[in-house]
Protein backbone atom coordinates (compact mmCIF):
# COMPACT_ATOMS: atom_id res chain seq x y z
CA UNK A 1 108.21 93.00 131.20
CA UNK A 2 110.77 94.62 129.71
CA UNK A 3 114.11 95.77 130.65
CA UNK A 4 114.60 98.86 128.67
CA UNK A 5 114.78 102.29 130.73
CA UNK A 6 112.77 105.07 130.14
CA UNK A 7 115.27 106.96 128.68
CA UNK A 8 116.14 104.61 125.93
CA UNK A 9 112.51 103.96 125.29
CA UNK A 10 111.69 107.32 124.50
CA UNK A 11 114.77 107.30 121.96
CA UNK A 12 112.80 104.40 120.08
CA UNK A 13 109.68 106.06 120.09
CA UNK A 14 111.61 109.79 118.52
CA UNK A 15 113.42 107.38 116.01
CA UNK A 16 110.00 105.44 115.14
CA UNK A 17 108.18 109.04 114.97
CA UNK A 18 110.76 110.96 112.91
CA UNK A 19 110.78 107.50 110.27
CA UNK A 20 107.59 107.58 110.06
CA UNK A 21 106.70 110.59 108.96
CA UNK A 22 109.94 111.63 106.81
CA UNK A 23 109.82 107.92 105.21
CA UNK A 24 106.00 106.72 105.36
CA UNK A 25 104.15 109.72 104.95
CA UNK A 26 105.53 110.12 101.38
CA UNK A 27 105.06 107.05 100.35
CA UNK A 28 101.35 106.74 101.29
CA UNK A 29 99.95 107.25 98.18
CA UNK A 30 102.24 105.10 96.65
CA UNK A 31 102.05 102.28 98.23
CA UNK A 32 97.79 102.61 97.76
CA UNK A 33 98.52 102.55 94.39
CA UNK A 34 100.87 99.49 93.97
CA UNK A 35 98.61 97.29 96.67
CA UNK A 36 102.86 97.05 98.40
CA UNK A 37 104.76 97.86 100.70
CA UNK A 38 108.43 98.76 99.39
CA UNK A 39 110.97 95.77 100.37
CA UNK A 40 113.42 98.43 101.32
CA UNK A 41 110.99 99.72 104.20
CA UNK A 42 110.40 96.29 105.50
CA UNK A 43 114.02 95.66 105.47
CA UNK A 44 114.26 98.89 107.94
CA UNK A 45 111.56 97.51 110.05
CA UNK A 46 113.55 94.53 110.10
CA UNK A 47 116.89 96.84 111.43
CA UNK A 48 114.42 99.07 114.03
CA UNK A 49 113.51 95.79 115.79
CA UNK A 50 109.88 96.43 115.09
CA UNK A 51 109.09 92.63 114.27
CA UNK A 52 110.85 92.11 117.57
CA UNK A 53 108.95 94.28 120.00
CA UNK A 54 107.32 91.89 121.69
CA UNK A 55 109.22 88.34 121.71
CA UNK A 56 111.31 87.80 124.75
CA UNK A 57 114.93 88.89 124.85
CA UNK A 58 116.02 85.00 125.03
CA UNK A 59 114.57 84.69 121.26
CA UNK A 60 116.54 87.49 120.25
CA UNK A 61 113.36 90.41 120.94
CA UNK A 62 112.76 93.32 122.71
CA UNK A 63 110.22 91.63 125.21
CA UNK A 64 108.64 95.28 125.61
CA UNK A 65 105.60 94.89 127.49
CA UNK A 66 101.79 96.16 126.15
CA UNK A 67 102.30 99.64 127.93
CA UNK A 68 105.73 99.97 125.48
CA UNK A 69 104.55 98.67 122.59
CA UNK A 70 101.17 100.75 122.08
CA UNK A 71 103.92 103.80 122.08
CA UNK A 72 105.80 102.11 119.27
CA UNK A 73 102.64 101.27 116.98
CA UNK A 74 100.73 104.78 118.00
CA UNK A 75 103.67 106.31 116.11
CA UNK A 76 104.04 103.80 113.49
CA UNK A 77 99.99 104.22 112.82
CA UNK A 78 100.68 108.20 112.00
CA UNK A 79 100.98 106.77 108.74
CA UNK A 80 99.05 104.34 106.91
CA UNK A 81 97.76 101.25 108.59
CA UNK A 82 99.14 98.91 105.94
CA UNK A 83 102.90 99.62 107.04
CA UNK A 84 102.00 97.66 110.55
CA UNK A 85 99.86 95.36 109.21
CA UNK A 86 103.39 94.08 107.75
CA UNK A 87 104.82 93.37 111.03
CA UNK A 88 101.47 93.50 113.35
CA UNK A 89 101.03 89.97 113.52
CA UNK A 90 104.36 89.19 114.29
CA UNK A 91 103.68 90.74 117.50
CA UNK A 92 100.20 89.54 118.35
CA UNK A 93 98.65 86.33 117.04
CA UNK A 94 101.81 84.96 115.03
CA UNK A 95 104.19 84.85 118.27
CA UNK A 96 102.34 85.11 121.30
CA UNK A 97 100.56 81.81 120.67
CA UNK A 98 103.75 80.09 120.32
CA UNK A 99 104.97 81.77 123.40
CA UNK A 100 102.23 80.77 125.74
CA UNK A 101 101.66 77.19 124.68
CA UNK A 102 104.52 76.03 121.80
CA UNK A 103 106.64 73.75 122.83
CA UNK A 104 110.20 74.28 123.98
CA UNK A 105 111.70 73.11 120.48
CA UNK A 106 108.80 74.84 118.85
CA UNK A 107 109.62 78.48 120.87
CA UNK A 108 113.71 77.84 120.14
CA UNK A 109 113.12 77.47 116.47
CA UNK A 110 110.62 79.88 115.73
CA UNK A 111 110.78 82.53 117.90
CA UNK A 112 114.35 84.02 116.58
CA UNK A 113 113.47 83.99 113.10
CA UNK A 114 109.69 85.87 114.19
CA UNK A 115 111.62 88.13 116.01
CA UNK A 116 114.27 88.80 113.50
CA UNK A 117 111.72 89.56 110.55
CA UNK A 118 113.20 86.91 108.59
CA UNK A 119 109.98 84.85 109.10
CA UNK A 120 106.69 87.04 108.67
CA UNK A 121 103.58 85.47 110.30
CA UNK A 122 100.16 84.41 109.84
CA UNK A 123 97.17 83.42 111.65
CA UNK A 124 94.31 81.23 110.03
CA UNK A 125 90.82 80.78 111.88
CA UNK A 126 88.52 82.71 109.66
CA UNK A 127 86.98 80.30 107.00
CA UNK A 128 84.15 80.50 104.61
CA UNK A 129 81.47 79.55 106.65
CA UNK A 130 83.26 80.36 109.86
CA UNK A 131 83.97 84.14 111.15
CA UNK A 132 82.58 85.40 114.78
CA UNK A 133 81.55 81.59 114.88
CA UNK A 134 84.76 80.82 114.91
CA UNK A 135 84.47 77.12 117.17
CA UNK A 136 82.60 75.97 114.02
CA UNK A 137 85.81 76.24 112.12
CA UNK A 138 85.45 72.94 109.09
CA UNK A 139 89.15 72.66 108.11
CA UNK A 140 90.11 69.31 109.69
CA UNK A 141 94.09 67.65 110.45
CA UNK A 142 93.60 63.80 110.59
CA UNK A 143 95.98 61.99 112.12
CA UNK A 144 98.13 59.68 110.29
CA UNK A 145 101.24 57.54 112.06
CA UNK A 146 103.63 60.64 112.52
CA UNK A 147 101.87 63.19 110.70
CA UNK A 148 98.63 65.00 110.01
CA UNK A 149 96.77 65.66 106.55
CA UNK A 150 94.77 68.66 106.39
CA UNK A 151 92.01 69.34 104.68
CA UNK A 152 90.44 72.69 104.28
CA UNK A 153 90.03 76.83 103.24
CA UNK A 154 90.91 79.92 105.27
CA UNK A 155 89.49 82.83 104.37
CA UNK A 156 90.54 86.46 104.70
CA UNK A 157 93.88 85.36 105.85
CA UNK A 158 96.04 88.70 106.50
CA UNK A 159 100.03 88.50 105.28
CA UNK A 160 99.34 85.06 103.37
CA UNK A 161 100.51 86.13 99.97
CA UNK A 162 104.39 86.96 101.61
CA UNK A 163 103.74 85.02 105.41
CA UNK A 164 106.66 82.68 106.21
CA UNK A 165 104.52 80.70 108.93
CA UNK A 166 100.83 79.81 108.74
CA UNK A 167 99.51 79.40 112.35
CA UNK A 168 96.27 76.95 111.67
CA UNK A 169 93.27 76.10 113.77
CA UNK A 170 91.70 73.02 112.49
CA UNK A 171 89.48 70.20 113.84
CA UNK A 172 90.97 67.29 115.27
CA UNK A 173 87.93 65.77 116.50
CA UNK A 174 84.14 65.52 114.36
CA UNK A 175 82.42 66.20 117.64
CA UNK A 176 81.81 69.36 119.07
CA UNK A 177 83.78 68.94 122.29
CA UNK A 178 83.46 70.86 125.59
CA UNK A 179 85.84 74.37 125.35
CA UNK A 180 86.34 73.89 121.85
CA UNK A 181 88.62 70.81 122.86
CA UNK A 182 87.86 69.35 118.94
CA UNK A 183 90.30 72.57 117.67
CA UNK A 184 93.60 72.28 117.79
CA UNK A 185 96.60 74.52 116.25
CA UNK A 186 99.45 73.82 114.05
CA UNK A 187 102.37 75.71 113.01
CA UNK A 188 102.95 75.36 108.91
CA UNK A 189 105.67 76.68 107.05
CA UNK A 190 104.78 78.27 103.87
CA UNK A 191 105.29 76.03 100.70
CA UNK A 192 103.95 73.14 102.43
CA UNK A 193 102.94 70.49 99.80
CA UNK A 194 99.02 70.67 99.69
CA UNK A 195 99.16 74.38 100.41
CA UNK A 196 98.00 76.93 98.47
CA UNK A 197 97.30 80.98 98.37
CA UNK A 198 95.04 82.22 96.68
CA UNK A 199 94.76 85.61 94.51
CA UNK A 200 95.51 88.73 96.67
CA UNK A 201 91.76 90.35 97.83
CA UNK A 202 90.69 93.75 96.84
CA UNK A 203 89.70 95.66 99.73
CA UNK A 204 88.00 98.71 100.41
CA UNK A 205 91.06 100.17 102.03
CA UNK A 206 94.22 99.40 103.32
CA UNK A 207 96.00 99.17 100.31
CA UNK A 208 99.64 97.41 100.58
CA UNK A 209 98.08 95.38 103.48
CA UNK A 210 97.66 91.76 101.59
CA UNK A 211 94.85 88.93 102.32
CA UNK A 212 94.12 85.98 100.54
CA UNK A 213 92.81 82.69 100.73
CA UNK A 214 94.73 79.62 102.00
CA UNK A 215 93.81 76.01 100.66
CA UNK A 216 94.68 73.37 102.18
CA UNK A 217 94.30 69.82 100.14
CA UNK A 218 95.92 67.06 102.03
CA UNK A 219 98.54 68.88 103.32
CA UNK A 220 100.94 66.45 105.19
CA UNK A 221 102.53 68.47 108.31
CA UNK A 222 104.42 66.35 110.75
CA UNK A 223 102.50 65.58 113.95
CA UNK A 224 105.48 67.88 115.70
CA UNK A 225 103.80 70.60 114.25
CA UNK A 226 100.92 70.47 116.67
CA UNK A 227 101.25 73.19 118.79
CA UNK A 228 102.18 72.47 122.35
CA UNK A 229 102.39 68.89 121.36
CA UNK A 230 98.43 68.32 122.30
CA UNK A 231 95.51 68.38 120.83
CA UNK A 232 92.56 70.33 121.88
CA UNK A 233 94.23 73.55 122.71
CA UNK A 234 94.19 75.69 119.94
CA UNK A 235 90.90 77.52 120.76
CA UNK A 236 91.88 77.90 124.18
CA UNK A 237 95.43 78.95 122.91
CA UNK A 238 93.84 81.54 120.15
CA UNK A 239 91.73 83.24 122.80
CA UNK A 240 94.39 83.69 125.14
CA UNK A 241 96.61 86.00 122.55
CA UNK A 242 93.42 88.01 121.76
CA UNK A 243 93.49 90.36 124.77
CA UNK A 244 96.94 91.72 123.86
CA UNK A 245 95.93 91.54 120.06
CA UNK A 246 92.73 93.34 121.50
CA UNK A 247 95.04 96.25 122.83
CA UNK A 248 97.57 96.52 120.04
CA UNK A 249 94.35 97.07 117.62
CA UNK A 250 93.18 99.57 119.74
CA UNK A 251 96.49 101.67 119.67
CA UNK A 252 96.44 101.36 115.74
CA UNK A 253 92.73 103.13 116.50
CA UNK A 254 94.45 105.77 118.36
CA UNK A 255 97.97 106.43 116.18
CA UNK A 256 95.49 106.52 113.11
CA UNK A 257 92.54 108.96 115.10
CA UNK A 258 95.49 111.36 116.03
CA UNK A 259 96.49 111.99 112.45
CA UNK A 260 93.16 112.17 110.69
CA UNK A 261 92.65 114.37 113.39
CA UNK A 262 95.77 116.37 112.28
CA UNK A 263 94.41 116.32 109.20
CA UNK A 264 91.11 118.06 109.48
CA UNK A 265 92.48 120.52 112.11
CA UNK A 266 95.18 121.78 109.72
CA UNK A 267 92.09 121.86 107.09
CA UNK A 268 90.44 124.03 108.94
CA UNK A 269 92.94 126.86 109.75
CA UNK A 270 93.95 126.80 105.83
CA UNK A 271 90.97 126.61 104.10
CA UNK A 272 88.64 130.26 103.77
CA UNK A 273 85.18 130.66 102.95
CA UNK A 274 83.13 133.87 103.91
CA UNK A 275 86.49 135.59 103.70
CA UNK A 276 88.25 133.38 107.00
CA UNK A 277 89.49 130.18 108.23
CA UNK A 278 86.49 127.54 108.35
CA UNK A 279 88.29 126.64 112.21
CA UNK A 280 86.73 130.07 112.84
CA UNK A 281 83.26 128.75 112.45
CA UNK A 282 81.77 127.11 116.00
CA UNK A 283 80.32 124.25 113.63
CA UNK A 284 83.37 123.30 112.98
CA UNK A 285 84.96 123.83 116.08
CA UNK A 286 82.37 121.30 117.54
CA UNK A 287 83.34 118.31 115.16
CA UNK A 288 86.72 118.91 116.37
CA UNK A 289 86.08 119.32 119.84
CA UNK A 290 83.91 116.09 119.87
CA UNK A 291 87.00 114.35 118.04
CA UNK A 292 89.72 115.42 120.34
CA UNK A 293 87.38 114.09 123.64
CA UNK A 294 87.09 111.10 121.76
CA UNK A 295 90.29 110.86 121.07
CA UNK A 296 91.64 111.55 124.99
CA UNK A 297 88.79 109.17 126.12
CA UNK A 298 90.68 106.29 124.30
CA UNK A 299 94.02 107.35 124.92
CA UNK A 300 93.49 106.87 128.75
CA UNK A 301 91.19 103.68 128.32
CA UNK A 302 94.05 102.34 126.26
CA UNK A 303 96.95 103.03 128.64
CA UNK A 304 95.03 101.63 131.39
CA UNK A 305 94.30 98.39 129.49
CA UNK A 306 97.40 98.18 128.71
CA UNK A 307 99.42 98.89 132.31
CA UNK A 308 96.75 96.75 133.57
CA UNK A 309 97.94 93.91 131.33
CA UNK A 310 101.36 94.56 132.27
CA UNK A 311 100.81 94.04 136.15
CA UNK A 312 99.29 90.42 135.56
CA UNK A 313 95.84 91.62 135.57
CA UNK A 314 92.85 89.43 134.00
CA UNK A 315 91.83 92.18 131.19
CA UNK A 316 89.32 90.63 128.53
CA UNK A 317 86.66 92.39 129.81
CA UNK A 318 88.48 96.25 129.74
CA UNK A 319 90.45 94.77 126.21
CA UNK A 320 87.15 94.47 124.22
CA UNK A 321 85.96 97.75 125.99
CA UNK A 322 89.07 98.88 124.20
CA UNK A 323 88.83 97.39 121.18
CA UNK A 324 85.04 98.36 120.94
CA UNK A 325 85.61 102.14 121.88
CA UNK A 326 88.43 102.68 119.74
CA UNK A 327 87.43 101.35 116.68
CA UNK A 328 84.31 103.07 116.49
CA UNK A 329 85.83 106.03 118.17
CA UNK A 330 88.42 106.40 114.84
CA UNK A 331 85.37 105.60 112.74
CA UNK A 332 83.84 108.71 114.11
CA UNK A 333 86.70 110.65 113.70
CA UNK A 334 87.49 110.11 109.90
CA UNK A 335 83.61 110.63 109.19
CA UNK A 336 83.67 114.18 110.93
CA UNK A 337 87.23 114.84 109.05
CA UNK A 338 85.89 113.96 105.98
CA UNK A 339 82.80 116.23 106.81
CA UNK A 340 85.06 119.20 107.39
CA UNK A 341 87.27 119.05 104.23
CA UNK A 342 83.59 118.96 102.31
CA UNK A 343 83.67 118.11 98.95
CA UNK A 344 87.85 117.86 98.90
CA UNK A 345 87.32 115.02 101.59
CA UNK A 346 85.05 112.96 99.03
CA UNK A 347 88.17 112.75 96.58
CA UNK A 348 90.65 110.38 96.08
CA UNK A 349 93.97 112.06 96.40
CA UNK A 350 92.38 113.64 99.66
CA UNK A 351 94.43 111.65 102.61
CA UNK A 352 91.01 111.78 104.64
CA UNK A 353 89.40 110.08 102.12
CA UNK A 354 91.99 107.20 102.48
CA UNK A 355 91.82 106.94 105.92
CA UNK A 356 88.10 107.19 106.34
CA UNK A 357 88.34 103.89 104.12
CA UNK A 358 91.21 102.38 106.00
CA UNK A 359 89.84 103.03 109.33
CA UNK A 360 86.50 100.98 108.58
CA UNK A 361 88.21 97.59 109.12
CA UNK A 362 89.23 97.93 112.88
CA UNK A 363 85.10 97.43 113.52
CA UNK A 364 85.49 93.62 112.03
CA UNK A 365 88.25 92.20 112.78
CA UNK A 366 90.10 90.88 116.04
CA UNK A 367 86.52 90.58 116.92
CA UNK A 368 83.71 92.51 115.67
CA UNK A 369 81.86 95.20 117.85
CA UNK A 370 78.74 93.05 118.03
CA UNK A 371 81.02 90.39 119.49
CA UNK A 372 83.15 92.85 121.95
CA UNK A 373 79.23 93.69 122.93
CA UNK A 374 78.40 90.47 123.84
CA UNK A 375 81.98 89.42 125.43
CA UNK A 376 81.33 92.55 127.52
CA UNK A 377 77.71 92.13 128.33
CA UNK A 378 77.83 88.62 129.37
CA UNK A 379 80.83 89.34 131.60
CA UNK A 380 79.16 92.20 133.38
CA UNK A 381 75.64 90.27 134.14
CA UNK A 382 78.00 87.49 135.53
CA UNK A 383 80.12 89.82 138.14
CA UNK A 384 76.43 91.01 138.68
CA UNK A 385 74.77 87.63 139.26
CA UNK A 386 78.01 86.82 141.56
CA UNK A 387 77.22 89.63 143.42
């Protein structure tokens, strides 16, 4: 947990709020255009700390815990998605791995420059023929004396085009072993011989946020590149980061719902028809009274989730509730804003219209809602059965 007082916390989260929407807000529609994010903003992300929120304060972070960080991103997320996507996995998949299970040489050298910015991360387990199915991942690392070769394509991969660190699950075993035991993780710096990125994807939304292939083609890493030293963890290793990746997800969900929500609520006390505001209308006033109980639902799922985390608490099962409700909570949202601005919402310098595209991502990944369904099903039916 963290050490910062209350007082000083809510200092970060004014500075992070006022940034955001003097400095991000503008930019939007730039940044949609030019598929980037301007080096001078990351460079102030860099000088806020925000790559640093959740590393311990030994490695030069914050160490805030989940309740403190969904604050930070929930303002962050007033703006565009892509500007967190810059720094999101930094916090989540790209450091918290290496936390739990890296070793302590691994933790000393990484960890600062994570923290710092200096190193942006990335996290490779979706492949070609491998996405919710993730344990039947094909990429392979073969041992050989004092290194490994890998072999292999990740797909989708988030940050790759500008990542620093590539954190890789790959086979080290042909069988199938018990607990995913045959997948192991590795830490690669970017430029590796054998490495390659692929062309930047064109996405539906989220402009500025970059993904690309990775190929690997006998990429020789040194065998102290395996994370934790042993192989046969990096399954185990990659689920245990996804309930706090779950959460952080889910607060992106909520920062995003509260300004599209902003959005179509301003709309509606602006724009006339029938000679007054459209907010006059009870039509309207439903879609944004079902938004705004949507919206409080997931604010107080999320904080609990989140405090819950903080105090030690086992939380996968209320972390893909989270997930789950959010996403499709947000989804809802944007539809219904896009709804009230009519046809204004359907074009593309409308901000609705950005976010309704934007928004339709937080369904898929970290875990799709059909998974979160079944993660949540089969963990109810088994407290059941216990009974």
């Amino acid at each position: 947990m963290s050490s910062m007082d209350k007082e000083t916390l809510a200092h970060f989260v004014d500075t992070v709020r006022r940034y955001t929407r003097e400095k991000l807000v503008p930019l939007e529609e730039q940044v949609a255009e030019q598929d980037a994010i301007p080096d001078e903003i990351i460079a102030d992300f860099r000088e806020m700390g925000l790559f640093s929120l959740t590393t311990p304060e030994e490695y030069g972070g914050l160490g805030l815990g989940s309740s403190e960080e969904i604050e930070i991103v929930k303002e962050i997320t007033w703006a565009s998605a892509a500007f967190r996507n810059i720094f999101g996995l930094n916090l989540g998949l790209g450091s918290q791995g290496i936390l739990m299970d890296g070793t302590p040489e691994q933790k000393a050298f990484w960890l600062p420059k994570i923290a710092s910015g200096e190193v942006v991360t990335s996290f490779c387990l979706t492949e070609p023929d491998s996405g919710s199915d993730s344990a039947a991942l094909q990429t392979r690392a073969v041992r050989d004396g004092d290194d490994y070769i890998l072999t292999g394509t990740k797909r989708y991969i988030t940050n790759a085009p500008v990542a620093g660190l590539f954190l890789v699950m790959a086979r080290t075993s042909e069988e199938k072993l018990p607990k995913n035991g045959h997948i192991s993780a590795f830490l690669v710096p970017a430029g590796t011989p054998g490495m390659r990125i692929g062309k930047k994807e064109r996405k539906m939304g989220q402009r500025g946020a970059l993904v690309a292939d990775v190929y690997f083609d006998d990429a020789r890493i040194p065998a102290l590149a395996l994370l934790g030293g042993q192989e046969g963890k990096g399954f185990i290793t990659a689920m245990k980061t996804l309930d706090r990746g779950r959460i952080n997800v889910a607060s992106v969900c909520v920062g995003q719902a509260r300004r599209i929500l902003h959005e179509a609520a301003t709309y509606a006390v602006t724009r006339r028809q029938f000679g007054e505001p459209i907010g006059n209308f009870q039509l309207i006033q439903a879609m944004i009274a079902d938004s705004q109980a949507d919206l409080y639902a997931a604010e107080c799922m999320l904080s609990d989730v989140a405090r819950r985390y903080d105090s030690g608490e086992r939380v996968s099962l209320q972390a893909s509730c989270a997930k789950l409700f959010c996403s499709e909570m947000v989804g809802r949202i944007a539809d219904r804003a896009v709804q009230i601005h009519g046809g204004a919402g359907y074009m593309t310098d409308s901000p609705v219209e950005r976010f309704y595209r934007d928004v339709r991502i937080f369904r898929i990944y970290e875990g799709t809602t059909q998974i979160q369904q079944l993660i949540i099903g089969k963990e109810v039916l088994a407290r059941a059965a216990a009974a």
